[in-house]
C-alpha atoms as a PDB file:
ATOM      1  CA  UNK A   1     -32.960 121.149  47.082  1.00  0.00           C
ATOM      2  CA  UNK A   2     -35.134 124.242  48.273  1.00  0.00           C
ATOM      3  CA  UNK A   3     -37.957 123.094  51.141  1.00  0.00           C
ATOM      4  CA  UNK A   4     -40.492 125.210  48.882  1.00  0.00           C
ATOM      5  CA  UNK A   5     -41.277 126.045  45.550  1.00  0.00           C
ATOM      6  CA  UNK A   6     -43.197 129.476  47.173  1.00  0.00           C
ATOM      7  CA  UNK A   7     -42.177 131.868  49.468  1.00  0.00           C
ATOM      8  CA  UNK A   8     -44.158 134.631  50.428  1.00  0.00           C
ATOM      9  CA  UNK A   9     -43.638 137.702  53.219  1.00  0.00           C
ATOM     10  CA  UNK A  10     -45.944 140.257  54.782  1.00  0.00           C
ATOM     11  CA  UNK A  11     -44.620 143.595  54.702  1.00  0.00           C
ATOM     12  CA  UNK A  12     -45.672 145.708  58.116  1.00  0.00           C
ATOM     13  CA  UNK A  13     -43.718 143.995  60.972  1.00  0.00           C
ATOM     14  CA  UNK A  14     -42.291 141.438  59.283  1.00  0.00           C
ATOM     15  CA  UNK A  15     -40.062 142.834  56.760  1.00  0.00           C
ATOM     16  CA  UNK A  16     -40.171 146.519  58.175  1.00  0.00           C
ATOM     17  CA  UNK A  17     -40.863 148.421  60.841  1.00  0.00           C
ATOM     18  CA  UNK A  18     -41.166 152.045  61.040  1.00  0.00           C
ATOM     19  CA  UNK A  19     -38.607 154.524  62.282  1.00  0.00           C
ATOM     20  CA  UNK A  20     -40.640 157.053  63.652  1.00  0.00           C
ATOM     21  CA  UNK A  21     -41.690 156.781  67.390  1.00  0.00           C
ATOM     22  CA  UNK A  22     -45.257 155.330  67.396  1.00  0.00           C
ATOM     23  CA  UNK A  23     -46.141 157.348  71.148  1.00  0.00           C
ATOM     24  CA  UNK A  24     -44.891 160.580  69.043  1.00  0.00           C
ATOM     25  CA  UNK A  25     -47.105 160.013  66.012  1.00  0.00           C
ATOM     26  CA  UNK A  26     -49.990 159.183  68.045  1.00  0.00           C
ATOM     27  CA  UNK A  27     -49.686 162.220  69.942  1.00  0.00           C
ATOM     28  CA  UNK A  28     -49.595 164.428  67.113  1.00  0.00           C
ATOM     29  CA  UNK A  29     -52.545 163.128  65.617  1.00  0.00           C
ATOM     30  CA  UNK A  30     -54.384 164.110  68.757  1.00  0.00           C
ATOM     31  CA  UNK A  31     -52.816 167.327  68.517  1.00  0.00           C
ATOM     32  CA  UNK A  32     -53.669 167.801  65.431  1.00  0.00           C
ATOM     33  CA  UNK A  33     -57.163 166.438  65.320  1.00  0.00           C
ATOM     34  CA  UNK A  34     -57.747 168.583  68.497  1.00  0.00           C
ATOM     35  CA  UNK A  35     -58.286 165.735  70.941  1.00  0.00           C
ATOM     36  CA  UNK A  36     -56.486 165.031  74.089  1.00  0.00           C
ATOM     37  CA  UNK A  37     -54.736 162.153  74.317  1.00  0.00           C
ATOM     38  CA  UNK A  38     -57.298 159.048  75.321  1.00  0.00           C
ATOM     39  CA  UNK A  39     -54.974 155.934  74.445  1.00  0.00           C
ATOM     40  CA  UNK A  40     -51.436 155.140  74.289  1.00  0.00           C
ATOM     41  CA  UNK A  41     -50.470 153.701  70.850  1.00  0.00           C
ATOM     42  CA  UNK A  42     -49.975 150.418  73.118  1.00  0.00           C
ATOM     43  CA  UNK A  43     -53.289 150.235  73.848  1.00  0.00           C
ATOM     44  CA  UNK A  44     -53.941 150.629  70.103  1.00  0.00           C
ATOM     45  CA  UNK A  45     -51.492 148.396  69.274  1.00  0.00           C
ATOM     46  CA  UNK A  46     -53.376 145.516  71.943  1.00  0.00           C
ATOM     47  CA  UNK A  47     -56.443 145.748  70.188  1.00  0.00           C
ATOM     48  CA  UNK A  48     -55.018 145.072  66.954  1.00  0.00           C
ATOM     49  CA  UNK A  49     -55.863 141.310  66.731  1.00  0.00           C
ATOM     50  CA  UNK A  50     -59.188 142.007  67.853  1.00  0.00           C
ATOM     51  CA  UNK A  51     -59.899 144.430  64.753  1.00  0.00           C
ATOM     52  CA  UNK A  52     -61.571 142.579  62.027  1.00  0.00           C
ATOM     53  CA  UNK A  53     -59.827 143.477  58.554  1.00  0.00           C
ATOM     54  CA  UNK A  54     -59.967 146.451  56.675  1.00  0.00           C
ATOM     55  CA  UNK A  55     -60.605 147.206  53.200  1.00  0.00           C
ATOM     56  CA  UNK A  56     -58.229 150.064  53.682  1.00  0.00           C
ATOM     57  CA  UNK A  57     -55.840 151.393  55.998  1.00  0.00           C
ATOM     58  CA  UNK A  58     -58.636 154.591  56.536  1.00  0.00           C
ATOM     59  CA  UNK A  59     -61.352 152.087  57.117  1.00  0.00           C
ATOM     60  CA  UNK A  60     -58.997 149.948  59.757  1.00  0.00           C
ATOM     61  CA  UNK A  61     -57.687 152.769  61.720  1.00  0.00           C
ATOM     62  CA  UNK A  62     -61.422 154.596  61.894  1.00  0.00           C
ATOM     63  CA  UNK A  63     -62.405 150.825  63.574  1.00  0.00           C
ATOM     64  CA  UNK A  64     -59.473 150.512  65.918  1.00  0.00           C
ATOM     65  CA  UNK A  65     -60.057 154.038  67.076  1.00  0.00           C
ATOM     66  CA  UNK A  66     -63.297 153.341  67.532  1.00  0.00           C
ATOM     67  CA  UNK A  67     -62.767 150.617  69.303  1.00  0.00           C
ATOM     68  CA  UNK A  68     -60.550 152.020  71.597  1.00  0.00           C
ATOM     69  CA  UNK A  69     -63.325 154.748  72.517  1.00  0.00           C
ATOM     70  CA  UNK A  70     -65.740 151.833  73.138  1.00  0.00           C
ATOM     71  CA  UNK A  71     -63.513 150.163  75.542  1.00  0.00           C
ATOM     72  CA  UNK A  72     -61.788 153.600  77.116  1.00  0.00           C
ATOM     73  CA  UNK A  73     -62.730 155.426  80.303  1.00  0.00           C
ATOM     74  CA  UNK A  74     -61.138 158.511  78.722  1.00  0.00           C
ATOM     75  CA  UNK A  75     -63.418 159.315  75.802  1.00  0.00           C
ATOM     76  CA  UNK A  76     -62.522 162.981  75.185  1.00  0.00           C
ATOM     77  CA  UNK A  77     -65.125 165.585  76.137  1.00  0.00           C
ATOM     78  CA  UNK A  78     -67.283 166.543  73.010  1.00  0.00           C
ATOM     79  CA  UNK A  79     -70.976 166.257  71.695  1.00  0.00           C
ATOM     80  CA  UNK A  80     -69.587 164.810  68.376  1.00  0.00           C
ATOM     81  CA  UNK A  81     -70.602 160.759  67.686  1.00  0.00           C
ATOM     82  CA  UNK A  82     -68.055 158.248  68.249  1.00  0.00           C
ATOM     83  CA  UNK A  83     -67.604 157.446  64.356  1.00  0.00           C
ATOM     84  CA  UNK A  84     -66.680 161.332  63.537  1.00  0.00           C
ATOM     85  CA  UNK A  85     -63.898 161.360  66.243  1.00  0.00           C
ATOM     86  CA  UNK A  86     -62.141 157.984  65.016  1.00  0.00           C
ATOM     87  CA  UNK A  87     -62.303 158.907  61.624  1.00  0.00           C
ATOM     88  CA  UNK A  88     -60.954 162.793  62.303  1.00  0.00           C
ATOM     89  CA  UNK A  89     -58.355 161.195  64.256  1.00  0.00           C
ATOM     90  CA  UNK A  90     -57.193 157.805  61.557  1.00  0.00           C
ATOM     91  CA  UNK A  91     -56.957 161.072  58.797  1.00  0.00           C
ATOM     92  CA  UNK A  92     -55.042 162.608  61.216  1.00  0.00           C
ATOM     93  CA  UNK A  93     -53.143 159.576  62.151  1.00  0.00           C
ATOM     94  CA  UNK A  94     -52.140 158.830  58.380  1.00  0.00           C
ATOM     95  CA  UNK A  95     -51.281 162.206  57.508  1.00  0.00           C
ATOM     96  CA  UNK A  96     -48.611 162.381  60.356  1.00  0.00           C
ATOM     97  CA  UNK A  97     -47.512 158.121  60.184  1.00  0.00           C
ATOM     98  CA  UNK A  98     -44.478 158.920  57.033  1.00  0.00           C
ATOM     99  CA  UNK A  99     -44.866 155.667  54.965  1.00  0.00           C
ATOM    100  CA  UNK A 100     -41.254 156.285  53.601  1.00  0.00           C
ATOM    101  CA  UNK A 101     -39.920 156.253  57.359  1.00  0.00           C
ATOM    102  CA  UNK A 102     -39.234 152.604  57.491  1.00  0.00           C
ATOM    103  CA  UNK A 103     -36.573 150.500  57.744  1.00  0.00           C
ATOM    104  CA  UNK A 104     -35.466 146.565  57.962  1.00  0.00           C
ATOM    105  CA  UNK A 105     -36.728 144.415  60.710  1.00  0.00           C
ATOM    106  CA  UNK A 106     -33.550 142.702  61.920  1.00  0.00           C
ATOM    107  CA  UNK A 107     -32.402 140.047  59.772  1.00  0.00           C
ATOM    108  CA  UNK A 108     -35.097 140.809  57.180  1.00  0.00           C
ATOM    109  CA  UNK A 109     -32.780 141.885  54.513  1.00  0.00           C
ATOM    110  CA  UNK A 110     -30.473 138.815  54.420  1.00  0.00           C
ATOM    111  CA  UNK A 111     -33.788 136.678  54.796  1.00  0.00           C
ATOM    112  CA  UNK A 112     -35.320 138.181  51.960  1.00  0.00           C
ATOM    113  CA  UNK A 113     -32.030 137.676  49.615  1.00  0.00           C
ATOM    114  CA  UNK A 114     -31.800 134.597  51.235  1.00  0.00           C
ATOM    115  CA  UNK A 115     -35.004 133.156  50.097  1.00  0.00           C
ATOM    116  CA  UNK A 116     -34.553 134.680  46.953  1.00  0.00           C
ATOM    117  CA  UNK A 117     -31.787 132.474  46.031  1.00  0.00           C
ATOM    118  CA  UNK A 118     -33.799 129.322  46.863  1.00  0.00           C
ATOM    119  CA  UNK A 119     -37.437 130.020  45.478  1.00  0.00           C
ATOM    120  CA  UNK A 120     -39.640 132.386  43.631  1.00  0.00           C
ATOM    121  CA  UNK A 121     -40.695 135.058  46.489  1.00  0.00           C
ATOM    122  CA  UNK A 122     -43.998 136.809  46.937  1.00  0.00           C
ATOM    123  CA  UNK A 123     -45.214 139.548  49.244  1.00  0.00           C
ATOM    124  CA  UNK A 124     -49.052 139.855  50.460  1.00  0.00           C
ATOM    125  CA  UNK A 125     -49.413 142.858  52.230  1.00  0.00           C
ATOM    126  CA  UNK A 126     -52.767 144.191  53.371  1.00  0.00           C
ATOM    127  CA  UNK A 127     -52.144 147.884  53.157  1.00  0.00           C
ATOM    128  CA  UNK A 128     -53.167 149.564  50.099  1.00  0.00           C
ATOM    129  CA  UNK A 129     -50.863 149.875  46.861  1.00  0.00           C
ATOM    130  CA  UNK A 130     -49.814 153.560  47.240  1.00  0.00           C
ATOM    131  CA  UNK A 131     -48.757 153.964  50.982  1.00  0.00           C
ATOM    132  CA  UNK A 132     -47.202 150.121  50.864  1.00  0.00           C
ATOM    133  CA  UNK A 133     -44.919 150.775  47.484  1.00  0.00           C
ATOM    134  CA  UNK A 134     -43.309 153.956  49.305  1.00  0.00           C
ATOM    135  CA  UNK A 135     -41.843 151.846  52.227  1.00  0.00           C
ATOM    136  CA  UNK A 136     -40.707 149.446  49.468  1.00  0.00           C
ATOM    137  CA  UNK A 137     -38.861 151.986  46.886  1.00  0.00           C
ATOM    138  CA  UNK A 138     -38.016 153.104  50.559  1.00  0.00           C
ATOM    139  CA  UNK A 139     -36.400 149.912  51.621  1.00  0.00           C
ATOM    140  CA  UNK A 140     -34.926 149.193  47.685  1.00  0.00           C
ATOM    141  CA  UNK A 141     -36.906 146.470  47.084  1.00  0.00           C
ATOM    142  CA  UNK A 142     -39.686 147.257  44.694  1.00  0.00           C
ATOM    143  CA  UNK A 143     -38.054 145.094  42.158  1.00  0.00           C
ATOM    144  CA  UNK A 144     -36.931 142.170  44.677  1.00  0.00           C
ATOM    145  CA  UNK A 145     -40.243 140.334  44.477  1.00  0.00           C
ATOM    146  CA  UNK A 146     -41.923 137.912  41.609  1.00  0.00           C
ATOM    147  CA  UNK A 147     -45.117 139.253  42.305  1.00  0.00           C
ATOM    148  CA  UNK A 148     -46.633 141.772  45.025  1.00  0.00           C
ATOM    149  CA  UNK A 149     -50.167 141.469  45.958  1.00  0.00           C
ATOM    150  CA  UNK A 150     -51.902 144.622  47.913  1.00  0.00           C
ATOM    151  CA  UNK A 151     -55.316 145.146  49.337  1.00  0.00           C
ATOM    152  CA  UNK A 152     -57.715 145.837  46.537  1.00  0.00           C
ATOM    153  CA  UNK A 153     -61.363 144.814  46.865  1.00  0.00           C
ATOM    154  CA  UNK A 154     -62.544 146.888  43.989  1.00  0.00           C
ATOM    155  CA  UNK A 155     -60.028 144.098  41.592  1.00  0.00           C
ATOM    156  CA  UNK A 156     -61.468 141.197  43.945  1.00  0.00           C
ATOM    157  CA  UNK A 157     -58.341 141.243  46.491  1.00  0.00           C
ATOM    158  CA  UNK A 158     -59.938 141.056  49.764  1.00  0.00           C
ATOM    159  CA  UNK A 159     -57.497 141.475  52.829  1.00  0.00           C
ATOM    160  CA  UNK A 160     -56.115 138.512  54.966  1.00  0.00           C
ATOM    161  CA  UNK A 161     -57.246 136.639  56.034  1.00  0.00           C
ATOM    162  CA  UNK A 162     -59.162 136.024  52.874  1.00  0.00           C
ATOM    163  CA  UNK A 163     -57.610 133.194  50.763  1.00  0.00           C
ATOM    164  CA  UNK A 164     -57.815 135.756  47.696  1.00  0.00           C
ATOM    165  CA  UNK A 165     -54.624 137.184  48.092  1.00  0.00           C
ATOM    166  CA  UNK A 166     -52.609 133.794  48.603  1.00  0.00           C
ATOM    167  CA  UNK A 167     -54.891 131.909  45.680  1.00  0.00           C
ATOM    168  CA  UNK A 168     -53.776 135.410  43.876  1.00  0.00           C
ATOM    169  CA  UNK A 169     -50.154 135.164  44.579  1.00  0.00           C
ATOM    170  CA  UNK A 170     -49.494 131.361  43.913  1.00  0.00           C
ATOM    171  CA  UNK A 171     -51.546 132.103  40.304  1.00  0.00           C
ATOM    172  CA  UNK A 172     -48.484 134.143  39.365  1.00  0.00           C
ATOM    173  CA  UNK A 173     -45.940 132.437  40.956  1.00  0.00           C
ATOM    174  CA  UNK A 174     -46.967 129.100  39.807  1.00  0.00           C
ATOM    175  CA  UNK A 175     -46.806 127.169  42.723  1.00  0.00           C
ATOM    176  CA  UNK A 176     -48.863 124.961  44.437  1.00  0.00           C
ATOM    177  CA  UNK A 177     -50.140 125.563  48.052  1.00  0.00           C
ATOM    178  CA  UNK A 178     -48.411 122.420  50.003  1.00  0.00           C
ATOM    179  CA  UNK A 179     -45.375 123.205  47.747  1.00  0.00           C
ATOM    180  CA  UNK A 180     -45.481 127.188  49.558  1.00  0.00           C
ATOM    181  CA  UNK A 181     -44.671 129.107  52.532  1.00  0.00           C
ATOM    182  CA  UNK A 182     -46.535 132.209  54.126  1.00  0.00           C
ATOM    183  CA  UNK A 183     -44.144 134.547  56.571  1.00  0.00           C
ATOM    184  CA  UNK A 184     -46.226 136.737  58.853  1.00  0.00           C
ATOM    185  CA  UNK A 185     -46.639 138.125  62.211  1.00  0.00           C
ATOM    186  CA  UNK A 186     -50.186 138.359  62.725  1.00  0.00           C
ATOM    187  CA  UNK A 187     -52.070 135.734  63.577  1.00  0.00           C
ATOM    188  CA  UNK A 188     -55.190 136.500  62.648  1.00  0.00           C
ATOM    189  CA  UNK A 189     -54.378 137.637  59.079  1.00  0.00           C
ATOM    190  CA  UNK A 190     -51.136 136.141  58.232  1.00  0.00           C
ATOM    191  CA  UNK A 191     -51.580 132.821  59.604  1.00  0.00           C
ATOM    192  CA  UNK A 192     -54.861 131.917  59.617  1.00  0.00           C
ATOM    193  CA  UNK A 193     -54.994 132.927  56.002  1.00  0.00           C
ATOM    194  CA  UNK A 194     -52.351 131.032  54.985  1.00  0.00           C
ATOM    195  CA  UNK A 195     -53.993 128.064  57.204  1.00  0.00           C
ATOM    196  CA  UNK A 196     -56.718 128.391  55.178  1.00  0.00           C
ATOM    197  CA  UNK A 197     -55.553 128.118  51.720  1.00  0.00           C
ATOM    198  CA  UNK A 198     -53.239 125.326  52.816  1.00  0.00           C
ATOM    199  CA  UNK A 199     -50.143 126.568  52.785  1.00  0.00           C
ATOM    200  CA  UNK A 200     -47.441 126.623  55.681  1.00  0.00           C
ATOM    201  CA  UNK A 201     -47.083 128.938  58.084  1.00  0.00           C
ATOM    202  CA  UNK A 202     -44.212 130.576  59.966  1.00  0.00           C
ATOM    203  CA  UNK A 203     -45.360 133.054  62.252  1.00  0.00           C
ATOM    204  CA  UNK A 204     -43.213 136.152  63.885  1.00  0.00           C
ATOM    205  CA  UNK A 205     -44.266 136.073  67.255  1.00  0.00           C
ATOM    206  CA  UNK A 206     -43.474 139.327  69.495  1.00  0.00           C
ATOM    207  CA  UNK A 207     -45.062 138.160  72.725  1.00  0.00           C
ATOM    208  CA  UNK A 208     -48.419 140.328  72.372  1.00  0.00           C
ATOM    209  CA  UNK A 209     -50.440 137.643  71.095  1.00  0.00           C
ATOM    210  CA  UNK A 210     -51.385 133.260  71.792  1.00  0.00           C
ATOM    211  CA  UNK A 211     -51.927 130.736  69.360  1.00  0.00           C
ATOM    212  CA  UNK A 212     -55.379 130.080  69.460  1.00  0.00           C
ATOM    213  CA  UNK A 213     -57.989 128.158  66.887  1.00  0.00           C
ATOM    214  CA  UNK A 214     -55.112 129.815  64.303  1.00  0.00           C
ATOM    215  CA  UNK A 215     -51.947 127.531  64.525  1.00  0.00           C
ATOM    216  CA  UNK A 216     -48.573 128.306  62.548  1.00  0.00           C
ATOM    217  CA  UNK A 217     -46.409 125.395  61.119  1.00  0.00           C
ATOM    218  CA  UNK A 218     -43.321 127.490  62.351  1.00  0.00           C
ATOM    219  CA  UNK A 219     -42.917 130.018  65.045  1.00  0.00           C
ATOM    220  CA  UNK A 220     -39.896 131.961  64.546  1.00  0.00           C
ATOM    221  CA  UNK A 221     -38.556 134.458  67.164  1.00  0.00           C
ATOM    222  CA  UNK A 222     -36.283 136.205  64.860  1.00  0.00           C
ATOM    223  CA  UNK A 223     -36.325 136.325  60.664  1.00  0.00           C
ATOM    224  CA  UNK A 224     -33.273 134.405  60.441  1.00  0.00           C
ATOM    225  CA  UNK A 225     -34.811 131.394  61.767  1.00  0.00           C
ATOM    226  CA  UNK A 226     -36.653 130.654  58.581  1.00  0.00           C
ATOM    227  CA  UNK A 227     -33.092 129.959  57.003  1.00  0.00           C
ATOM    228  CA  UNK A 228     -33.345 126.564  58.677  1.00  0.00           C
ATOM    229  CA  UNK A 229     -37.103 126.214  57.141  1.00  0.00           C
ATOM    230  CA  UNK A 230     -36.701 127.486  53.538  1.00  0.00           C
END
């Protein structure tokens, strides 16, 4: 007998990760934008838990580049506010990040199938429905979920960590929360949404952040851990 009635994935870093190099992209956004260089994309990718959520993936990168002006020594010389360079630079940034250059985390593909043959499968993804289904017909697995729940505030889906999205997915999947399982890597989002709407949690941890006030149930160190939850 399955553990769970309800399983449900994130997409970005927990079922996929991009193929292009993230220092190369960043770069030729600044090039392109007409900036020199004032962050590495790990600096960017640091101040990623600190970023509140985003009601679309504009909106978030314009606030993580801003924040990474507030915080940097480096700001880049020009008269122009703050707000015009981050947002020049997250159109910039999307326009060069290929959302169909993606493949499989390891183990992701097995885990998927895997869960698949156990329980009725959801993904909650907080990227925004056009960008998000290209890395899935990318990936071949539009079809592979029961239902697929993107970042839409204008239908009433707020992004995690808002309970929206989970109270969304176990609607269609009918399941209840204590009977479902959220699999994420970001604490702030994944987990502490899932926390909040009372499901379990397994979280992906890659050693960048701590479990704080936002605890998992699970923390895996590899995808193919959850076959001895599920």
């Amino acid at each position: 007998m399955a553990a769970y009635d309800a399983v449900c994935f994130d997409l970005d870093r927990t079922l996929c990760e991009p193929t292009q190099d993230p220092e190369t992209v960043l770069e030729s956004a600044f090039d392109s934008a007409g900036y020199d260089p004032f962050c590495t994309h790990d600096d960017l990718r640091a101040l990623v838990p600190s970023v509140p959520s985003a009601d679309s993936d504009r909106e978030f990168y314009v606030t993580l580049f801003e924040t990474v002006l507030e915080r940097s020594d480096g700001e880049p010389e020009t008269d122009r506010p703050a707000t015009d360079v981050a947002t020049t630079l997250a159109d910039s940034y999307l326009e060069t990040a290929d959302p169909t250059a993606v493949q499989f985390r390891p183990g992701a593909e097995r885990v998927l199938e895997y869960a698949r043959d156990r329980a009725r499968v959801g993904l909650i993804t907080n990227g925004e429905r056009p960008r998000q289904v290209q890395k899935l017909e990318s990936l071949g697995i539009a079809d592979a979920f029961d239902v697929r729940v993107y970042t839409d505030p204008g239908a009433g889906i707020d992004p995690k960590p808002s309970t929206t999205p989970f109270e969304y997915a176990l609607g269609k999947l009918a399941a209840k929360p204590a009977a479902s399982i959220h699999v994420g890597d970001s604490l702030h989002a994944d987990i502490a949404g899932a926390n909040a709407m009372g499901l379990d949690s397994a979280w992906l941890a890659d050693g960048t952040e701590r479990p704080g006030d936002h605890r998992p149930t699970y923390e895996l160190r590899s995808l193919e851990a959850l076959e001895e939850i599920v």
